[in-house]
PDB file of N, CA and C in Angstrom:
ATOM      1  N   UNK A   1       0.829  -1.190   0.000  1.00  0.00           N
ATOM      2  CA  UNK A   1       0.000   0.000   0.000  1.00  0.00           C
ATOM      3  C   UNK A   1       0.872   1.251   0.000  1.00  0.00           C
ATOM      4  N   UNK A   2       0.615   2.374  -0.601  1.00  0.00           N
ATOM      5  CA  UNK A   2       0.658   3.731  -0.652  1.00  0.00           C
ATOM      6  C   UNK A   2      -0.147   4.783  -0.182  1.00  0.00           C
ATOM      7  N   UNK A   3       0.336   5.482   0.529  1.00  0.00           N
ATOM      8  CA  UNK A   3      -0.586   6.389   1.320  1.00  0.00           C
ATOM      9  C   UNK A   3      -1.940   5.941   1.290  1.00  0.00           C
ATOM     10  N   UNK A   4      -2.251   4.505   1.955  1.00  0.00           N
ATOM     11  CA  UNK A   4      -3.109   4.066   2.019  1.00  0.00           C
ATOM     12  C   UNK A   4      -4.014   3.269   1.103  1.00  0.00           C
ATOM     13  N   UNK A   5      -3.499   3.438   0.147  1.00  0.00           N
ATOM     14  CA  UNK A   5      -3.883   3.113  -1.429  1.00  0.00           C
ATOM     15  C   UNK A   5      -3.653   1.608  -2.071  1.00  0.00           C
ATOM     16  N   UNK A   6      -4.309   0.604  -1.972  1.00  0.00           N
ATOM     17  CA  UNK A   6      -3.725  -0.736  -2.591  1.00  0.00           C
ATOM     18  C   UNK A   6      -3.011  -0.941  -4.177  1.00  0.00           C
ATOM     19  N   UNK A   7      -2.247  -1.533  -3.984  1.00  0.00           N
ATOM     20  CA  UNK A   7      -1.131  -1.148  -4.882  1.00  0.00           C
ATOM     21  C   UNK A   7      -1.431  -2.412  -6.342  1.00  0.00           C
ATOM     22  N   UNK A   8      -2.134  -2.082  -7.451  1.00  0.00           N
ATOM     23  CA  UNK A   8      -2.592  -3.018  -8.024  1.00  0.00           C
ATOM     24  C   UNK A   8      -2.346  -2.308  -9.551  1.00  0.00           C
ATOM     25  N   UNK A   9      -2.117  -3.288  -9.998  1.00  0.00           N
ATOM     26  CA  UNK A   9      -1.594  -2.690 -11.529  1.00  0.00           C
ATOM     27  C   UNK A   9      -2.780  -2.060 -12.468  1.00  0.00           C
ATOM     28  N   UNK A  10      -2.895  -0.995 -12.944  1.00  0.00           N
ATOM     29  CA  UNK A  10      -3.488  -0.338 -13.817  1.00  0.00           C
ATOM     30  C   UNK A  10      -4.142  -1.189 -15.013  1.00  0.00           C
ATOM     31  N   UNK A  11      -3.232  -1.748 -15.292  1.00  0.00           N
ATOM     32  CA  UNK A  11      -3.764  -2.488 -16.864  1.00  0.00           C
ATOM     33  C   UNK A  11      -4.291  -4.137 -16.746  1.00  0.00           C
ATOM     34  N   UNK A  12      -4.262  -5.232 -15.918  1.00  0.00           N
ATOM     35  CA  UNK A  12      -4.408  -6.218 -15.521  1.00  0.00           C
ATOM     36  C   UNK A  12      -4.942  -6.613 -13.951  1.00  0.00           C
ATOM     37  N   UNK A  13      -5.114  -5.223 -13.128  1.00  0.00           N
ATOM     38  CA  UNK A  13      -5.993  -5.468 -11.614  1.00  0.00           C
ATOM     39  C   UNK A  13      -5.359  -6.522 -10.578  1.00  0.00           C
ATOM     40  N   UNK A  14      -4.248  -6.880 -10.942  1.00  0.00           N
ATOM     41  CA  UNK A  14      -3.481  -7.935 -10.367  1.00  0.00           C
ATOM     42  C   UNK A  14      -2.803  -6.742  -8.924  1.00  0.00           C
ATOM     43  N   UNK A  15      -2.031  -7.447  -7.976  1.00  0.00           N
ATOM     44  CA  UNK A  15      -1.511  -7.015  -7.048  1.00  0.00           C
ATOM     45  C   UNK A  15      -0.238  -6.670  -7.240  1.00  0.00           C
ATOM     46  N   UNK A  16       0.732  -5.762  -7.010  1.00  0.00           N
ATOM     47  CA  UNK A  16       1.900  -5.545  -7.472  1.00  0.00           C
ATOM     48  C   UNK A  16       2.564  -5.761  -6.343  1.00  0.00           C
ATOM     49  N   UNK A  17       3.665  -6.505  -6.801  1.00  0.00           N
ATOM     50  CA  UNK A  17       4.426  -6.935  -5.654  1.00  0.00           C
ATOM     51  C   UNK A  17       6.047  -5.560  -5.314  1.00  0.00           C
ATOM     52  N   UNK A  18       6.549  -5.573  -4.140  1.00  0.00           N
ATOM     53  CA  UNK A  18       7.338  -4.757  -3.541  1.00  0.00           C
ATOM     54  C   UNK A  18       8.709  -5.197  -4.174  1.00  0.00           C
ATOM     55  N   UNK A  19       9.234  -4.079  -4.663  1.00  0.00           N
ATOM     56  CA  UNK A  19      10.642  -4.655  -5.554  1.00  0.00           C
ATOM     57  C   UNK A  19      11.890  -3.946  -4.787  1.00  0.00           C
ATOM     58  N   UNK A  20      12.623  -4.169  -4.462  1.00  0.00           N
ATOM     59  CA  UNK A  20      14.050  -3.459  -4.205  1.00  0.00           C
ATOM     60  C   UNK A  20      14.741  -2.793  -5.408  1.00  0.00           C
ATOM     61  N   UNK A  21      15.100  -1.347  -5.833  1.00  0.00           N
ATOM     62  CA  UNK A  21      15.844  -0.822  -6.912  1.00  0.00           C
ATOM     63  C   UNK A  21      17.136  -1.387  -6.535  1.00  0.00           C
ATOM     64  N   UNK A  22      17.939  -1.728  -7.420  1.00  0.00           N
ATOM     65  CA  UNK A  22      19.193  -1.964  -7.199  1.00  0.00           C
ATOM     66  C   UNK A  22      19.860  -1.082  -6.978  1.00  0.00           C
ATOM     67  N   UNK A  23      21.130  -0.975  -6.065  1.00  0.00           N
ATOM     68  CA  UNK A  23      21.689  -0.031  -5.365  1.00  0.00           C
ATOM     69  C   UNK A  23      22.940   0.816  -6.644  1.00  0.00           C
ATOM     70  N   UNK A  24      22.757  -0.003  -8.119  1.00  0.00           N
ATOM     71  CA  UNK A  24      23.605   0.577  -8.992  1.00  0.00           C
ATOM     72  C   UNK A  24      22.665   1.351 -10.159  1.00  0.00           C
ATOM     73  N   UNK A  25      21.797   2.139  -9.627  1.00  0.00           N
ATOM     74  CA  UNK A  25      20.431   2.634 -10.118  1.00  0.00           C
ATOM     75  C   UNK A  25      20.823   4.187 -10.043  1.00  0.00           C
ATOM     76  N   UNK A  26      19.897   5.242 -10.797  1.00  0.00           N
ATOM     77  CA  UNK A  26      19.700   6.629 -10.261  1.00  0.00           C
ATOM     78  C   UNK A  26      19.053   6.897  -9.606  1.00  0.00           C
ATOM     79  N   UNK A  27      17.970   5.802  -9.420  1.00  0.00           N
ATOM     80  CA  UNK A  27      17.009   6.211  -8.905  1.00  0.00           C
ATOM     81  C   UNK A  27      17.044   6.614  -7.437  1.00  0.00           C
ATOM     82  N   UNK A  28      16.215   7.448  -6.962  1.00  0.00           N
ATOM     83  CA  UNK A  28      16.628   7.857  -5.639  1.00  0.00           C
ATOM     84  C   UNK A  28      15.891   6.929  -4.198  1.00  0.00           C
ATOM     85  N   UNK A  29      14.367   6.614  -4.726  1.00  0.00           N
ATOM     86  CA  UNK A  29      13.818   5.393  -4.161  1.00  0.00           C
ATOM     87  C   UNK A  29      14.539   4.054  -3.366  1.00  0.00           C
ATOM     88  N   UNK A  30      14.032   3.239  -2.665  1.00  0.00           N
ATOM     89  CA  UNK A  30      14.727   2.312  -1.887  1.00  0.00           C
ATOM     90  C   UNK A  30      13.698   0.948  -2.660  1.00  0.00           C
ATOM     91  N   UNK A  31      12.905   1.267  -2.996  1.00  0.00           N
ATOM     92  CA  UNK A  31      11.756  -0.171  -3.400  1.00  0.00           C
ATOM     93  C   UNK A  31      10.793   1.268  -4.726  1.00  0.00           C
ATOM     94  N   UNK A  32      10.414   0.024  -5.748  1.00  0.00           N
ATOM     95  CA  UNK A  32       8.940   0.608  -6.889  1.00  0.00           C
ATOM     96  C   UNK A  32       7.659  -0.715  -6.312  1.00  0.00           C
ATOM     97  N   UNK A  33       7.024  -0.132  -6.733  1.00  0.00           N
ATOM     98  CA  UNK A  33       6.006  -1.511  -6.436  1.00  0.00           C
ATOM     99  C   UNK A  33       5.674  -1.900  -8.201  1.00  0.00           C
ATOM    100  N   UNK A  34       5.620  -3.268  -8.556  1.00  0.00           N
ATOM    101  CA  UNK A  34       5.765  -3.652  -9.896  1.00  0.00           C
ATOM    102  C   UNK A  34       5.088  -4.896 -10.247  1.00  0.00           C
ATOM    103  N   UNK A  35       4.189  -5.091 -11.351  1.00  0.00           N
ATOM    104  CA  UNK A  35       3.640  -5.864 -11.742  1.00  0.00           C
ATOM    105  C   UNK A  35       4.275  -7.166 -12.643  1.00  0.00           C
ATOM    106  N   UNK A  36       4.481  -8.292 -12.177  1.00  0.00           N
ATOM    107  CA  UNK A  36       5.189  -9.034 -12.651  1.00  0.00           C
ATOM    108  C   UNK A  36       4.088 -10.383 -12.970  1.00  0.00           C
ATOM    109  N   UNK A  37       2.984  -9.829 -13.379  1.00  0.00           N
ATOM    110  CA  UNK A  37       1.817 -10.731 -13.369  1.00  0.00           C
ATOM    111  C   UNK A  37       2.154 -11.342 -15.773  1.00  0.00           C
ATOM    112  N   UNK A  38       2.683 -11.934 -15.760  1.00  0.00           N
ATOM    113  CA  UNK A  38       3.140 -12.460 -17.374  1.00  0.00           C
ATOM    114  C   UNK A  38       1.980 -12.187 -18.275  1.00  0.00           C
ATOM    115  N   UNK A  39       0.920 -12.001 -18.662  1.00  0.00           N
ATOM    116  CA  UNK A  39      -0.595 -12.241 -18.538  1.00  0.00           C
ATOM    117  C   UNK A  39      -0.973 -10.828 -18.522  1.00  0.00           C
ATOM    118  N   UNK A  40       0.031  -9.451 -18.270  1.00  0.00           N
ATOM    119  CA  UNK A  40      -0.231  -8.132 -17.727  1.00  0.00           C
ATOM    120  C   UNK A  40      -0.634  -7.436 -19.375  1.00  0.00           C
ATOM    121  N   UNK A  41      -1.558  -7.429 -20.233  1.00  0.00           N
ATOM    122  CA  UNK A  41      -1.742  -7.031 -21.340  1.00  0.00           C
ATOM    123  C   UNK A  41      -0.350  -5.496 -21.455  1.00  0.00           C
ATOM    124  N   UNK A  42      -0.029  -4.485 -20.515  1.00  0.00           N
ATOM    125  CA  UNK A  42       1.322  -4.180 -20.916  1.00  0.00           C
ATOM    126  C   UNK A  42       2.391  -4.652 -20.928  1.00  0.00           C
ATOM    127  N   UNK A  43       2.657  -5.879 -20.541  1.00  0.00           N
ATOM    128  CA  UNK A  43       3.740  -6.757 -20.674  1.00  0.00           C
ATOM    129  C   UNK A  43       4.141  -7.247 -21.617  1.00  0.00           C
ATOM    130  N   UNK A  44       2.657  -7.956 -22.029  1.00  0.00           N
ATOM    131  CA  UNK A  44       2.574  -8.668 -23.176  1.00  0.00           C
ATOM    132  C   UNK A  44       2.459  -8.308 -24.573  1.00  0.00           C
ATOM    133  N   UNK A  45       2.192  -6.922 -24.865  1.00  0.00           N
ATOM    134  CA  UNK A  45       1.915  -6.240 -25.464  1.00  0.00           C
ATOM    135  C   UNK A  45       3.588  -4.746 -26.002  1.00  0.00           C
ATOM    136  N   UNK A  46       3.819  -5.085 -24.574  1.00  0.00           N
ATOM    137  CA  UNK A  46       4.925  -4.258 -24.697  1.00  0.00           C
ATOM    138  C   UNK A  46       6.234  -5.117 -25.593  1.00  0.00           C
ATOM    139  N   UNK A  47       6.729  -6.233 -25.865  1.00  0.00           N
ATOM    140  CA  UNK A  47       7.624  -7.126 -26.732  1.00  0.00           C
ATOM    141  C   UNK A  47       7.365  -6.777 -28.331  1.00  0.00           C
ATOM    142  N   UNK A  48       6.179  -6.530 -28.514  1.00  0.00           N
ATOM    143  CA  UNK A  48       5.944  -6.113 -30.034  1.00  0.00           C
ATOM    144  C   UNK A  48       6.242  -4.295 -30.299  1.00  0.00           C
ATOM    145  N   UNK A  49       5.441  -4.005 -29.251  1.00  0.00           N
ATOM    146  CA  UNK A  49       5.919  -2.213 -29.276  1.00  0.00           C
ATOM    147  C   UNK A  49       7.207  -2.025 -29.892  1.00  0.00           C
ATOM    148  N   UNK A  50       7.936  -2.648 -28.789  1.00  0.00           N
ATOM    149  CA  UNK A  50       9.456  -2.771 -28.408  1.00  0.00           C
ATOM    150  C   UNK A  50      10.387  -2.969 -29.502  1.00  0.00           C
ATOM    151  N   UNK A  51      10.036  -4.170 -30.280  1.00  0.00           N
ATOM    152  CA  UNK A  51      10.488  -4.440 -31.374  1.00  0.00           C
ATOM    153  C   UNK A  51      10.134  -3.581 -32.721  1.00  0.00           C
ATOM    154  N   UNK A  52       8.515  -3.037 -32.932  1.00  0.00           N
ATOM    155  CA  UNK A  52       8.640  -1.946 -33.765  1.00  0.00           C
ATOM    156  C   UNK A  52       8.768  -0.839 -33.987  1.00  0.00           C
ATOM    157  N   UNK A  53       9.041  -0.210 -32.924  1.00  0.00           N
ATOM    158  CA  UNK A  53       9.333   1.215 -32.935  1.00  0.00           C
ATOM    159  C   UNK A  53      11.534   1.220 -32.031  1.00  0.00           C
ATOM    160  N   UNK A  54      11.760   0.121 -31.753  1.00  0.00           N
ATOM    161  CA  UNK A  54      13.130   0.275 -31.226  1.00  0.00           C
ATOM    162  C   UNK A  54      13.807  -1.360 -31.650  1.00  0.00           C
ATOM    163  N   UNK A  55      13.161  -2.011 -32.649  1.00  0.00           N
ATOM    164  CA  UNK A  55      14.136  -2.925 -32.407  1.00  0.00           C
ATOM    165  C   UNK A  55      14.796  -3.469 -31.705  1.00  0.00           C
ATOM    166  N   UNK A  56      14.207  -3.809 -30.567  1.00  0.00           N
ATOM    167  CA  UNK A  56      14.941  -4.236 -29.394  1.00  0.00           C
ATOM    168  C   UNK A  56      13.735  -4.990 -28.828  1.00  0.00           C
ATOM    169  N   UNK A  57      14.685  -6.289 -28.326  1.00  0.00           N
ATOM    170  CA  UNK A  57      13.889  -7.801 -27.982  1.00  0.00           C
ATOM    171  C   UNK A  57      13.976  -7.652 -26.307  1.00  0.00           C
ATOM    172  N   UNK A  58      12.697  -6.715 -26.254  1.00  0.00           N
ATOM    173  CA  UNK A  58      12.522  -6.453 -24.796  1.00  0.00           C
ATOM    174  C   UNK A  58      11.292  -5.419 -24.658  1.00  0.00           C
ATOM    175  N   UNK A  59      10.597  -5.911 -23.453  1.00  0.00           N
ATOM    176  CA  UNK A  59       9.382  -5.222 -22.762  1.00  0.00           C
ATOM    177  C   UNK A  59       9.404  -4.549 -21.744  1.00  0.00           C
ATOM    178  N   UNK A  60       8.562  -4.528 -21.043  1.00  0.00           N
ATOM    179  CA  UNK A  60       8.439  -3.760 -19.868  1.00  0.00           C
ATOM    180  C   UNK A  60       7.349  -3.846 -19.042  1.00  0.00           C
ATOM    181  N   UNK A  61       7.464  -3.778 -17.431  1.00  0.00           N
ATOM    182  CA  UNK A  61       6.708  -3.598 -16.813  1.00  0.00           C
ATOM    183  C   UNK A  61       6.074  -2.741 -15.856  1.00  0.00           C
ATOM    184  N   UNK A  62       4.728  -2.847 -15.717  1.00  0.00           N
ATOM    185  CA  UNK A  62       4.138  -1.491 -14.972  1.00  0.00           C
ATOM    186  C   UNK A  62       4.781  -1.433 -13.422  1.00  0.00           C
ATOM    187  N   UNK A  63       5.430  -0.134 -13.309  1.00  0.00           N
ATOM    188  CA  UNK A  63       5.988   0.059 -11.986  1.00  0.00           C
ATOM    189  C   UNK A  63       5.282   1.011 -11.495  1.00  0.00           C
ATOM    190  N   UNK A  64       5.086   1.192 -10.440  1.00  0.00           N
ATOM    191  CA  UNK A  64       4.394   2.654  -9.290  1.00  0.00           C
ATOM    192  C   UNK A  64       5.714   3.049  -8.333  1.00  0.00           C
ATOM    193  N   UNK A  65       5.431   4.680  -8.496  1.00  0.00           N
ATOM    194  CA  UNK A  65       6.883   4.894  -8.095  1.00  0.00           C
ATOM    195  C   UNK A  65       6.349   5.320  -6.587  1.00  0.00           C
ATOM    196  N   UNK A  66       7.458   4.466  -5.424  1.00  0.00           N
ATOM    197  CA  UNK A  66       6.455   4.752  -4.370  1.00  0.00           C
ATOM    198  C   UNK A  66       6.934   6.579  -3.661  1.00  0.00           C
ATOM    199  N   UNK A  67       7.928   7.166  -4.320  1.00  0.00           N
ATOM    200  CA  UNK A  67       7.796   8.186  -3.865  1.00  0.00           C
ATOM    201  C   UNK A  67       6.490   9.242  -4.210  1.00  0.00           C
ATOM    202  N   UNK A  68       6.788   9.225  -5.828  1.00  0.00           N
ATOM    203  CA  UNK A  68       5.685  10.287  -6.513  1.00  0.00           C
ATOM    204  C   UNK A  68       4.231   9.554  -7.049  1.00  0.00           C
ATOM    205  N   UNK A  69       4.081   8.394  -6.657  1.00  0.00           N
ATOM    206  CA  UNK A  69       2.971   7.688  -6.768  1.00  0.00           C
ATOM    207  C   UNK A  69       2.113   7.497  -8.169  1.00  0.00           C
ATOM    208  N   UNK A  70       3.420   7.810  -9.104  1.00  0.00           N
ATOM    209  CA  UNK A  70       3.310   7.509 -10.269  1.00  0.00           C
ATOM    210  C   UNK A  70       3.507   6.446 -11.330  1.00  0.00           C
ATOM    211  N   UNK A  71       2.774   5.836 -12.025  1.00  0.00           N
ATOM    212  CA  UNK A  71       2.625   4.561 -12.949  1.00  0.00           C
ATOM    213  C   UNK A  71       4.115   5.067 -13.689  1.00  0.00           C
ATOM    214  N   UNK A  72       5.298   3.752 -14.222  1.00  0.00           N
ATOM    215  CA  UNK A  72       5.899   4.022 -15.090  1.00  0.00           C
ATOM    216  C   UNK A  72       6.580   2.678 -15.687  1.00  0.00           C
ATOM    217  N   UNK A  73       7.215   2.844 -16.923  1.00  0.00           N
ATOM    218  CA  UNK A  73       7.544   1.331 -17.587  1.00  0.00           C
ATOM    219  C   UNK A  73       8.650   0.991 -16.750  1.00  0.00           C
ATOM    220  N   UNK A  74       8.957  -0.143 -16.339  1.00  0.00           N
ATOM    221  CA  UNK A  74      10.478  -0.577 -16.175  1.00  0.00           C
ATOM    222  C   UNK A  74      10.715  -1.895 -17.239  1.00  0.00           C
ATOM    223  N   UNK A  75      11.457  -1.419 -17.821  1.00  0.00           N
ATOM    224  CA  UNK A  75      12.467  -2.108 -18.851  1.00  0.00           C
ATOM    225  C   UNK A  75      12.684  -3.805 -18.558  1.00  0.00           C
ATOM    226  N   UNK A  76      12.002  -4.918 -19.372  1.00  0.00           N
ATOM    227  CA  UNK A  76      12.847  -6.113 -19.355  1.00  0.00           C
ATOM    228  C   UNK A  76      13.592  -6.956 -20.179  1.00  0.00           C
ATOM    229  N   UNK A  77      14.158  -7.663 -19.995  1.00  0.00           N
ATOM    230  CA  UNK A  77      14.858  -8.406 -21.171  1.00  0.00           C
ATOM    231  C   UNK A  77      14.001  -9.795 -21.521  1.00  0.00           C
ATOM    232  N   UNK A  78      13.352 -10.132 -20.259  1.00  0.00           N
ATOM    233  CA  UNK A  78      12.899 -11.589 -20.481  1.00  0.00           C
ATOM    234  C   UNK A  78      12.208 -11.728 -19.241  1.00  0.00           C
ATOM    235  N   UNK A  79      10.921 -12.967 -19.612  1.00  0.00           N
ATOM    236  CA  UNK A  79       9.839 -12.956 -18.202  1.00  0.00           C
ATOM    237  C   UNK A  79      10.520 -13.138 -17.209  1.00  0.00           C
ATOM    238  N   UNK A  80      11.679 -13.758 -16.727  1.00  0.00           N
ATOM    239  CA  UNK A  80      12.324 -13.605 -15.497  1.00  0.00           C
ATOM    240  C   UNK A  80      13.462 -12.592 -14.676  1.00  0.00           C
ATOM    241  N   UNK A  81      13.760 -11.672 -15.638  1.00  0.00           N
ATOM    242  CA  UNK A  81      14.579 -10.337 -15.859  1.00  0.00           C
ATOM    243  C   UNK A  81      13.807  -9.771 -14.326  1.00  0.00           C
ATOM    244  N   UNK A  82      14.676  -9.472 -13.702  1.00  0.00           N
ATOM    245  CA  UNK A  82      14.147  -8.597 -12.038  1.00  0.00           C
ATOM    246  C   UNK A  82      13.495  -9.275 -11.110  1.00  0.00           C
ATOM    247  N   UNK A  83      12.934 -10.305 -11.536  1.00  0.00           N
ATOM    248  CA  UNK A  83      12.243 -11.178 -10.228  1.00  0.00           C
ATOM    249  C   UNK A  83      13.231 -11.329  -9.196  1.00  0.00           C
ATOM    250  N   UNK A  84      14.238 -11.405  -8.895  1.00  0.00           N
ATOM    251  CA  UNK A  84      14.889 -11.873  -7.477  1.00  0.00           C
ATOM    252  C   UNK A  84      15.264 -10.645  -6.581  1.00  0.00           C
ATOM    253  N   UNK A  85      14.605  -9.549  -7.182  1.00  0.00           N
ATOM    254  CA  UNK A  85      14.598  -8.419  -6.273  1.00  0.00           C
ATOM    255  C   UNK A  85      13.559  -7.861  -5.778  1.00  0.00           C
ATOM    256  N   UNK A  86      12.025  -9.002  -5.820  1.00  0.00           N
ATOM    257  CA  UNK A  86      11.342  -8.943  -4.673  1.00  0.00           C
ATOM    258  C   UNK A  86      11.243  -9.068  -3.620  1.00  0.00           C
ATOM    259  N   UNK A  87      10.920  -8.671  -3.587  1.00  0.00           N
ATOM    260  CA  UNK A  87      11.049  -8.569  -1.466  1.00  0.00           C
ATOM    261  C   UNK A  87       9.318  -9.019  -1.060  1.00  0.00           C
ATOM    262  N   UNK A  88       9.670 -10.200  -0.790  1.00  0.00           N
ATOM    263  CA  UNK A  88       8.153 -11.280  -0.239  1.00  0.00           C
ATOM    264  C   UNK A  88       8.531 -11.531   1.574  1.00  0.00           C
TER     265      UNK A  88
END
């Protein structure tokens, strides 16, 4: 949750799970909350984007930024790309 707010992905209603940014990041955050649901129509949808407008064999997933409480893409290479930096 976010300022009280349940933390559920925009495009698929699924629950977003608590991610750790890696500490070799800009980001200024300590955790995004991020949808890693495979099935996430921007997920799935994002591999074709990806490939026609950048040529590049990679998607992305819906993140909430927990400072500014804003929806944004995070970048993947492959359905298992960032999973071990949940924090369950």
């Amino acid at each position: 949750m976010i300022n009280g707010k349940k933390t559920v992905c925009p495009y698929c209603n699924q629950e977003m799970k608590k991610w750790k940014i890696p500490q070799t990041t800009t980001w200024n955050d300590t955790f995004f909350y991020v949808c890693f649901n495979d099935n996430c129509p921007y997920f799935m949808e994002g591999w074709d984007y990806m490939w026609e407008t950048q040529k590049a064999r990679a998607s992305y997933r819906c993140r909430l930024d927990s400072d500014s409480d804003k929806y944004a893409p995070l970048p993947v290479w492959s359905r298992e790309a960032l999973r071990n930096n949940i924090m369950e």
